[in-house]
C-alpha atoms as a PDB file:
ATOM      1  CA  UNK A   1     113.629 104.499  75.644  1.00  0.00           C
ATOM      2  CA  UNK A   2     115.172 101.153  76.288  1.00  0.00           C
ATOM      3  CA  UNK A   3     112.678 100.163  79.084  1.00  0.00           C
ATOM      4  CA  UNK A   4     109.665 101.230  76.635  1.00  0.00           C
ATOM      5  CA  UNK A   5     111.858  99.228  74.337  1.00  0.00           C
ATOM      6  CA  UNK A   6     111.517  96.193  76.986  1.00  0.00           C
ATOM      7  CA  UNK A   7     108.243  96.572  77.513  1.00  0.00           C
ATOM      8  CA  UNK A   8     107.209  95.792  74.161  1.00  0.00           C
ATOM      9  CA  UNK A   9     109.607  93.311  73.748  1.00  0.00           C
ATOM     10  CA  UNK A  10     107.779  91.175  76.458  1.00  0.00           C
ATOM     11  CA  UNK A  11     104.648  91.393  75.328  1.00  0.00           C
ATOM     12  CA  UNK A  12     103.433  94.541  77.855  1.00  0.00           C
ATOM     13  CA  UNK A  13     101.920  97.644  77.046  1.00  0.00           C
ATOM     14  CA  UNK A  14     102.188 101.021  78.850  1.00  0.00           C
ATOM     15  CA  UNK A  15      98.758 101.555  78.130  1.00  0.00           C
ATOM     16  CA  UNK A  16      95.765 101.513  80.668  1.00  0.00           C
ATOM     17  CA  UNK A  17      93.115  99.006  79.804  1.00  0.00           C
ATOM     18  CA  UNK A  18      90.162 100.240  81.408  1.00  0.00           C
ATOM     19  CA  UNK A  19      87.620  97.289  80.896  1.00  0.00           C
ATOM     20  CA  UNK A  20      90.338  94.859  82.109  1.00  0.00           C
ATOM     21  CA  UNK A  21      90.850  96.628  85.138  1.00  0.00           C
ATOM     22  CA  UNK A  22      86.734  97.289  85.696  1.00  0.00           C
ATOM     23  CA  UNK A  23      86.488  93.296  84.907  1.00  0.00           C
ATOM     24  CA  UNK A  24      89.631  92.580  87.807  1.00  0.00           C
ATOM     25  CA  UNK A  25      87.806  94.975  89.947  1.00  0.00           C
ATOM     26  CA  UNK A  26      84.816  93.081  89.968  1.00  0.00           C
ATOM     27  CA  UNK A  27      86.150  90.062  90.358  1.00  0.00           C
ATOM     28  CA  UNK A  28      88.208  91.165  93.579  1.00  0.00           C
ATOM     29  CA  UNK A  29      84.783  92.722  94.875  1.00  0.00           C
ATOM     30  CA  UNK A  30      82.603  89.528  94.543  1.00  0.00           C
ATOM     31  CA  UNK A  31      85.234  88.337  96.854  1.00  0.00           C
ATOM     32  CA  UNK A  32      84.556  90.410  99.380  1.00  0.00           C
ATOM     33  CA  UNK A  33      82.620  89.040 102.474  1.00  0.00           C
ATOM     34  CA  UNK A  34      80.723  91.951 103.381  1.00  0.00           C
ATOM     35  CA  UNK A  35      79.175  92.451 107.065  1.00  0.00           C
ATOM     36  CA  UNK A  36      75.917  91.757 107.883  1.00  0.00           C
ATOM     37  CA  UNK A  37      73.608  94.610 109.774  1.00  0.00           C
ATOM     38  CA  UNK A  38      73.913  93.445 112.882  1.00  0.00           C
ATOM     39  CA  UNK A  39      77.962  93.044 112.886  1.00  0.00           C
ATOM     40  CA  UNK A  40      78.057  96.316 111.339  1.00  0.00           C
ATOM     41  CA  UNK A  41      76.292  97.674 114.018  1.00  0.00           C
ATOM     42  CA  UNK A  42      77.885  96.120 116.964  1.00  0.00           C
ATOM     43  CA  UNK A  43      81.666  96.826 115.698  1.00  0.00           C
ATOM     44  CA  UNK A  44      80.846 100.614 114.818  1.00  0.00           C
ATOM     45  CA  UNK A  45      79.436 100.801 118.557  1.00  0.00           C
ATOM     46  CA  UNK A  46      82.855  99.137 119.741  1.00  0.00           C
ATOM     47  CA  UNK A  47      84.337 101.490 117.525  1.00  0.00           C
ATOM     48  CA  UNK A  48      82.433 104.221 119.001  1.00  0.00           C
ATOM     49  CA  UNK A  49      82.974 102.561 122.609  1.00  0.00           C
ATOM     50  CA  UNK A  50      86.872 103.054 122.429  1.00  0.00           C
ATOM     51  CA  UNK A  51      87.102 106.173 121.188  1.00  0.00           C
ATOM     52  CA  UNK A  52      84.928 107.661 123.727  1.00  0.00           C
ATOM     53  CA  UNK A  53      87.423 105.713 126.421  1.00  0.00           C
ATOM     54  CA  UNK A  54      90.884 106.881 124.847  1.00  0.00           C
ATOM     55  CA  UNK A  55      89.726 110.548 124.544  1.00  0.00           C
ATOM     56  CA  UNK A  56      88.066 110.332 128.325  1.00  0.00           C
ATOM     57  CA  UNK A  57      91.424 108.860 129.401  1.00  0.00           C
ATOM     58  CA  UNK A  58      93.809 111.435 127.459  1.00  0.00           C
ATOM     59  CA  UNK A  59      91.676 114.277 128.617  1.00  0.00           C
ATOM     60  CA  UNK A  60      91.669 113.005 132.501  1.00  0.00           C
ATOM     61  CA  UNK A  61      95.611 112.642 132.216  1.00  0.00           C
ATOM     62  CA  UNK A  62      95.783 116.023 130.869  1.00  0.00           C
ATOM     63  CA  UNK A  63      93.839 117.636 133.563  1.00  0.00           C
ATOM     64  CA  UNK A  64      96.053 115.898 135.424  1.00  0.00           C
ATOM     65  CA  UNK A  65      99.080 116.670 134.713  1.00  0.00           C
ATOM     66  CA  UNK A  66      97.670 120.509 134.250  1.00  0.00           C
ATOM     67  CA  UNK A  67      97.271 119.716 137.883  1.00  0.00           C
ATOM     68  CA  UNK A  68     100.033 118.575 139.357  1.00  0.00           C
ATOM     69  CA  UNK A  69     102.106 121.765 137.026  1.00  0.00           C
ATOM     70  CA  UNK A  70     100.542 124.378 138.655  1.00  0.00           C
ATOM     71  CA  UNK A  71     100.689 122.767 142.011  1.00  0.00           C
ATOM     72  CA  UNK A  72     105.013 122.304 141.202  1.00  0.00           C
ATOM     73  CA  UNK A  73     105.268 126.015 139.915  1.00  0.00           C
ATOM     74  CA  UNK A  74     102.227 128.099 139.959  1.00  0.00           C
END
């Protein structure tokens, strides 16, 4: 009770106040400098790019190693 006690002391509320946080929300989003079509593009194919190298180079290294095992004890 004695931080609820606190609370209200200072001023705060334990409540939720939904417009003020929809109003900060909106604020924070007009902020935002959102990518144009073009950059989207290009960084989701870079995106795209790497993932197709990292899984290519885990899956060669694997086969590898899968490999060399069977060569050592099969």
């Amino acid at each position: 009770m004695a931080k609820k006690e606190e609370a209200e002391s200072q001023g705060t509320s334990s409540k939720f106040d939904v417009q003020g946080f929809l109003k900060e929300t909106k604020e924070e989003l007009d902020k935002v400098v959102w990518p144009t079509r073009q950059q989207l593009i290009s960084e989701s194919v870079a995106v795209v790019l790497m993932v197709v190298l990292s899984t290519t180079l885990i899956y060669l290294v694997d086969n590898f190693f899968g490999w060399a095992s069977r060569q050592v004890f099969g």
